[in-house]
Protein backbone atom coordinates (compact mmCIF):
# COMPACT_ATOMS: atom_id res chain seq x y z
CA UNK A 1 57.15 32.43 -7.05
CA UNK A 2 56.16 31.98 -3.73
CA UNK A 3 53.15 34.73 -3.80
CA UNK A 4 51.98 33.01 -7.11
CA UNK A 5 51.94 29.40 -5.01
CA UNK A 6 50.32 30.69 -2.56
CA UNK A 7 47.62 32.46 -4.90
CA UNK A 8 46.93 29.18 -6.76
CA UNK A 9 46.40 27.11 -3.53
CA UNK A 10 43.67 29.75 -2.31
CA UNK A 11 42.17 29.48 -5.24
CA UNK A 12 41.91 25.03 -4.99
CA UNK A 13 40.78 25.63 -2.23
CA UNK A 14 38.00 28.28 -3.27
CA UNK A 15 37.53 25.65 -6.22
CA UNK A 16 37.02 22.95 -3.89
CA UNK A 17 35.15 24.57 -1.14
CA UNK A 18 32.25 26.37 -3.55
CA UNK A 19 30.82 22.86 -4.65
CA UNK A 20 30.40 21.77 -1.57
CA UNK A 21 28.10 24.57 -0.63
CA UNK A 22 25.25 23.85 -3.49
CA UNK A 23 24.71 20.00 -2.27
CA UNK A 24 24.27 21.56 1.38
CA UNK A 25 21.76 23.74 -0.10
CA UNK A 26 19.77 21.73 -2.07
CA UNK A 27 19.89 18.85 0.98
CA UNK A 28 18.16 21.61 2.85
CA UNK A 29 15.34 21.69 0.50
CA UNK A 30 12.05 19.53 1.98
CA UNK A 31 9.36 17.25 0.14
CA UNK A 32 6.97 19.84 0.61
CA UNK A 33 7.18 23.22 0.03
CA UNK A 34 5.06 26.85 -0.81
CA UNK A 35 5.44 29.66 -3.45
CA UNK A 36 7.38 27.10 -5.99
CA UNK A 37 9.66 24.21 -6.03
CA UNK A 38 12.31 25.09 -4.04
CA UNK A 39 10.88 27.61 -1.92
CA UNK A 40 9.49 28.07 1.43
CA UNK A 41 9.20 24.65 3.54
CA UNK A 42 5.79 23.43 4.75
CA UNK A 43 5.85 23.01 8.32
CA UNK A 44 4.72 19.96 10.19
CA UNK A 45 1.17 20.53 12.25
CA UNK A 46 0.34 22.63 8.70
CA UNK A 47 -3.15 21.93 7.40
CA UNK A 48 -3.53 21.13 3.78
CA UNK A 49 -6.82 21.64 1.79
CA UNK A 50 -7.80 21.41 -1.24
CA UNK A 51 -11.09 20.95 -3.67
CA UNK A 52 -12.00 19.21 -6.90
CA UNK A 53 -9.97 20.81 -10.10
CA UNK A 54 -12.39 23.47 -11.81
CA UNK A 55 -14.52 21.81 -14.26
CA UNK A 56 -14.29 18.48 -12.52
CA UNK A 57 -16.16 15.94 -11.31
CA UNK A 58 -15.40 12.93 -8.46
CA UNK A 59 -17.28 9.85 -9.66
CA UNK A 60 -17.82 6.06 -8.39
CA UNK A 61 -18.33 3.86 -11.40
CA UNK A 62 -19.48 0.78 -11.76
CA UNK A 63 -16.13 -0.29 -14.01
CA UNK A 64 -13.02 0.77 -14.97
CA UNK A 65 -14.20 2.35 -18.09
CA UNK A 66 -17.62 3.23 -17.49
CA UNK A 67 -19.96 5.87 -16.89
CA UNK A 68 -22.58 4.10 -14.79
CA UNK A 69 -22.45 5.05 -11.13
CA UNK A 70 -22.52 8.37 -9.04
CA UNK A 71 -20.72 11.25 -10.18
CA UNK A 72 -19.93 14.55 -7.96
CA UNK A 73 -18.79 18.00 -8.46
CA UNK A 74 -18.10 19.70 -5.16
CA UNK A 75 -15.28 17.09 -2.45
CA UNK A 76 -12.75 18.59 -0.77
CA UNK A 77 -10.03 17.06 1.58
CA UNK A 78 -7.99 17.99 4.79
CA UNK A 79 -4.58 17.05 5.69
CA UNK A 80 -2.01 17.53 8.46
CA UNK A 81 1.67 17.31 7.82
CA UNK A 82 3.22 15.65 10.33
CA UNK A 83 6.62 15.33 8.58
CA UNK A 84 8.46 16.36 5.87
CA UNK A 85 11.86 15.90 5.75
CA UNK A 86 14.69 16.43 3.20
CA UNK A 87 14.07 15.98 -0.83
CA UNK A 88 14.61 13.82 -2.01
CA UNK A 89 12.27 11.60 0.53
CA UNK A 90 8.63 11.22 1.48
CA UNK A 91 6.07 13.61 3.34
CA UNK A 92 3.63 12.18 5.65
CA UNK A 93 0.57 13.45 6.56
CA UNK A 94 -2.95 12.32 8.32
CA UNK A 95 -5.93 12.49 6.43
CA UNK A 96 -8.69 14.23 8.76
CA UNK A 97 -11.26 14.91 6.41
CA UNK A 98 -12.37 13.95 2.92
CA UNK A 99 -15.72 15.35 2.35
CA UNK A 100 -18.46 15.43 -0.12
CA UNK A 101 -21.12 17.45 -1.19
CA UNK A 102 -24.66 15.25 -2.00
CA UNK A 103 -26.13 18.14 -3.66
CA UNK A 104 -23.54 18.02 -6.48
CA UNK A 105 -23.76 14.75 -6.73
CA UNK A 106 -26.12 12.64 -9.33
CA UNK A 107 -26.57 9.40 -10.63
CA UNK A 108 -27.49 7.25 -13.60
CA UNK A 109 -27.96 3.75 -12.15
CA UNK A 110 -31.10 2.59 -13.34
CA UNK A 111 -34.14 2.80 -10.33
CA UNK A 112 -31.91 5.50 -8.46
CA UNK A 113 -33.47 8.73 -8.10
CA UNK A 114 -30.82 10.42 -6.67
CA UNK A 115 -27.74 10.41 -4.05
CA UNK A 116 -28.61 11.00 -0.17
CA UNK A 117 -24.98 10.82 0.86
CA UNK A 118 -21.05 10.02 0.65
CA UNK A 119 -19.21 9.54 3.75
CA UNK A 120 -15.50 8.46 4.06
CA UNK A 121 -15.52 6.30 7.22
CA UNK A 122 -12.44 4.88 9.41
CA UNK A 123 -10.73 8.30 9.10
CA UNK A 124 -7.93 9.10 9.83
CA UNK A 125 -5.86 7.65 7.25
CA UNK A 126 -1.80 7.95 6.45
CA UNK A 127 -0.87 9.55 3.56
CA UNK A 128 2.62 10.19 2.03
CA UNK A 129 3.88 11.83 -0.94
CA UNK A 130 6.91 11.27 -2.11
CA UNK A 131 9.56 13.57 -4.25
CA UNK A 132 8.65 11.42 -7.42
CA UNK A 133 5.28 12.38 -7.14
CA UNK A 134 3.63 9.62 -5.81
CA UNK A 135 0.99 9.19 -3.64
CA UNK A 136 -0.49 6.57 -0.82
CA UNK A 137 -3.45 6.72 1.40
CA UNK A 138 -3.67 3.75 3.81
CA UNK A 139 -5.46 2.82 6.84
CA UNK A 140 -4.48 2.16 10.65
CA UNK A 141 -3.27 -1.44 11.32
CA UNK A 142 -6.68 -3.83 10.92
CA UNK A 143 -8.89 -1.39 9.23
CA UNK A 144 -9.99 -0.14 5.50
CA UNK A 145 -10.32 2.81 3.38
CA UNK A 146 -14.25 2.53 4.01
CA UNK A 147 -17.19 4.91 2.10
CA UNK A 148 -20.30 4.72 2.49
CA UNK A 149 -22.89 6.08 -0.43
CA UNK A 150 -26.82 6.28 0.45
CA UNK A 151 -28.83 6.63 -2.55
CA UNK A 152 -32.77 6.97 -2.64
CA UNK A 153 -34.32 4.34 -5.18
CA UNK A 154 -37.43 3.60 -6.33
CA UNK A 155 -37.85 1.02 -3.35
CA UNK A 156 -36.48 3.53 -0.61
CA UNK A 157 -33.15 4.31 0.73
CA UNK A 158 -30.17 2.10 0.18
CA UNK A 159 -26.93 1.84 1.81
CA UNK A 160 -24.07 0.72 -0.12
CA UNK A 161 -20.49 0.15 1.87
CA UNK A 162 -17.55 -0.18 -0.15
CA UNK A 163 -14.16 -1.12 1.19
CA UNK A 164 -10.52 -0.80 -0.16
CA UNK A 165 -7.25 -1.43 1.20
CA UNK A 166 -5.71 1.93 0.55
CA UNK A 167 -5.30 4.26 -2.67
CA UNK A 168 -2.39 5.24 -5.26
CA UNK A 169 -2.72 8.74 -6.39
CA UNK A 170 -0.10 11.24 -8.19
CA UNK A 171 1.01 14.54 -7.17
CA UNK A 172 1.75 17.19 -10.40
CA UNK A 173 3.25 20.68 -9.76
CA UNK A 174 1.48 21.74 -13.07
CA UNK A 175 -1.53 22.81 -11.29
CA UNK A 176 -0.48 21.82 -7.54
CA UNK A 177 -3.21 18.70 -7.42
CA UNK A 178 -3.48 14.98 -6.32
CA UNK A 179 -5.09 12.75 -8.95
CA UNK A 180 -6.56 9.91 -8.35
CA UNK A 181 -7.82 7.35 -10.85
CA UNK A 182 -9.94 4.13 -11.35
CA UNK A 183 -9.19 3.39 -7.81
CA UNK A 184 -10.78 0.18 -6.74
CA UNK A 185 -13.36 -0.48 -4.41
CA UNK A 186 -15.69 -3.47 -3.56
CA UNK A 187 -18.93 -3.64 -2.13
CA UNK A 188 -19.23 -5.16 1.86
CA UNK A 189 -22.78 -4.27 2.19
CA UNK A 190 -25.93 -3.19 0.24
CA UNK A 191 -28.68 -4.07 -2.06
CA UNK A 192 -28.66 -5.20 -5.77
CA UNK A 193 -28.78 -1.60 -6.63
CA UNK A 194 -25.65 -1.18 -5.00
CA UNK A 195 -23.03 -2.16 -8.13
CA UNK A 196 -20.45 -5.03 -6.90
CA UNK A 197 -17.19 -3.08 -7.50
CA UNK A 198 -16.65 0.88 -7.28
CA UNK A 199 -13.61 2.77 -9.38
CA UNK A 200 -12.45 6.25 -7.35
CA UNK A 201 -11.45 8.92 -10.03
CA UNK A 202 -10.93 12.18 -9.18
CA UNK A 203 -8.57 15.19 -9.15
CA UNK A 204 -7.88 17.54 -6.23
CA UNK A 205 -6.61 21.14 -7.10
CA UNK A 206 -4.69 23.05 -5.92
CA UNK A 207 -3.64 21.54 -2.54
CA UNK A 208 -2.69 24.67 -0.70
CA UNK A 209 -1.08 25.73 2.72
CA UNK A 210 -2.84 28.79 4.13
CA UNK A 211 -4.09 29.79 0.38
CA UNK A 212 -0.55 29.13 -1.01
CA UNK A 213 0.20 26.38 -3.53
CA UNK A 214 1.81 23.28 -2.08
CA UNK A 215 4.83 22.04 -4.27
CA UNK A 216 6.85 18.61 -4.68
CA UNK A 217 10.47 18.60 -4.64
């Protein structure tokens, strides 16, 4: 009697000590991580790059839903993580770079011939991703997400500056990217040919660490 007491207490106390161990193990797991969901963590000071989706472009439209404005297909952006802490939570990093390339890029606004430059201005920016996914790019304290596109017209080069107050985007682990859509910007500078409002879309992917996939848990 007494051996089969003392066999069913050891095993309560197996029964009770096993679940605790899977919570601890899953707390462990960060926002951020390589090689899958779940797997390696992402360290902070990590660099973070990625490019425009294959087959993809980045454009600037004149509306919501239209296909007037300056379209792109080579952008890329760099990121350092600077923390990423238990999911489920949110990663932060700082946006250091968010390029594009004005040979890939064209456009159809009327008495444009074609598009000089793109520059992202005010960098860096905050960004955090949290474990649902989503995705926020804002400014230091008294600035603006600020681009600046130089196109060369019929009447010489024009300078259009277009100012936001951050962006929304979405992280998916279905092909490791950042998407970003209709994203609203509106013109502080420029000429007539310079459209009133701008509308980001584009999607970034994969976002890798050192050439390995980048993950949201």
């Amino acid at each position: 009697m007494r051996t089969r007491n003392l066999l069913t207490l050891a095993g309560a106390v197996v029964a009770l000590a096993l679940p605790a161990a899977a919570p601890a193990s899953a707390a462990g797991t960060p926002v951020l991580t390589t090689g899958g969901a779940g797997g390696a963590p992402v360290a902070a000071g990590d660099v973070l790059t990625a490019s425009l989706a294959s087959g993809t472009n980045a454009t600037f439209y004149s509306s919501a839903d239209g296909t007037s404005g300056v379209s792109c297909t080579s952008s890329q952006f760099t990121a350092t993580v600077t923390d990423n802490p238990a999911a489920p939570g949110t990663a932060t990093e700082t946006l250091t770079a968010h390029t594009f390339d004005s040979a890939s890029c064209t456009s159809n606004v009327l008495g444009v011939l074609g598009v000089t430059g793109i520059t992202v201005d005010n960098l860096s920016y905050t960004t955090t991703v949290t474990s649902a996914g989503e995705v926020a790019v804002t400014p230091s304290a008294g600035s603006t997400v600020q681009t600046t596109v130089k196109l060369r017209t019929l009447l010489g080069s024009v300078t259009c500056v277009y100012r936001a107050a951050g962006l929304s985007g979405a992280a998916s682990n279905t092909d490791n990217s950042i998407a970003f859509t209709d994203q609203h910007f509106t013109k502080t500078s420029g000429s007539s040919l310079c459209f009133a409002n701008g509308y980001f879309t584009a999607t970034y992917a994969p976002v890798t660490d050192a050439g390995a996939s980048v993950y949201v848990n």
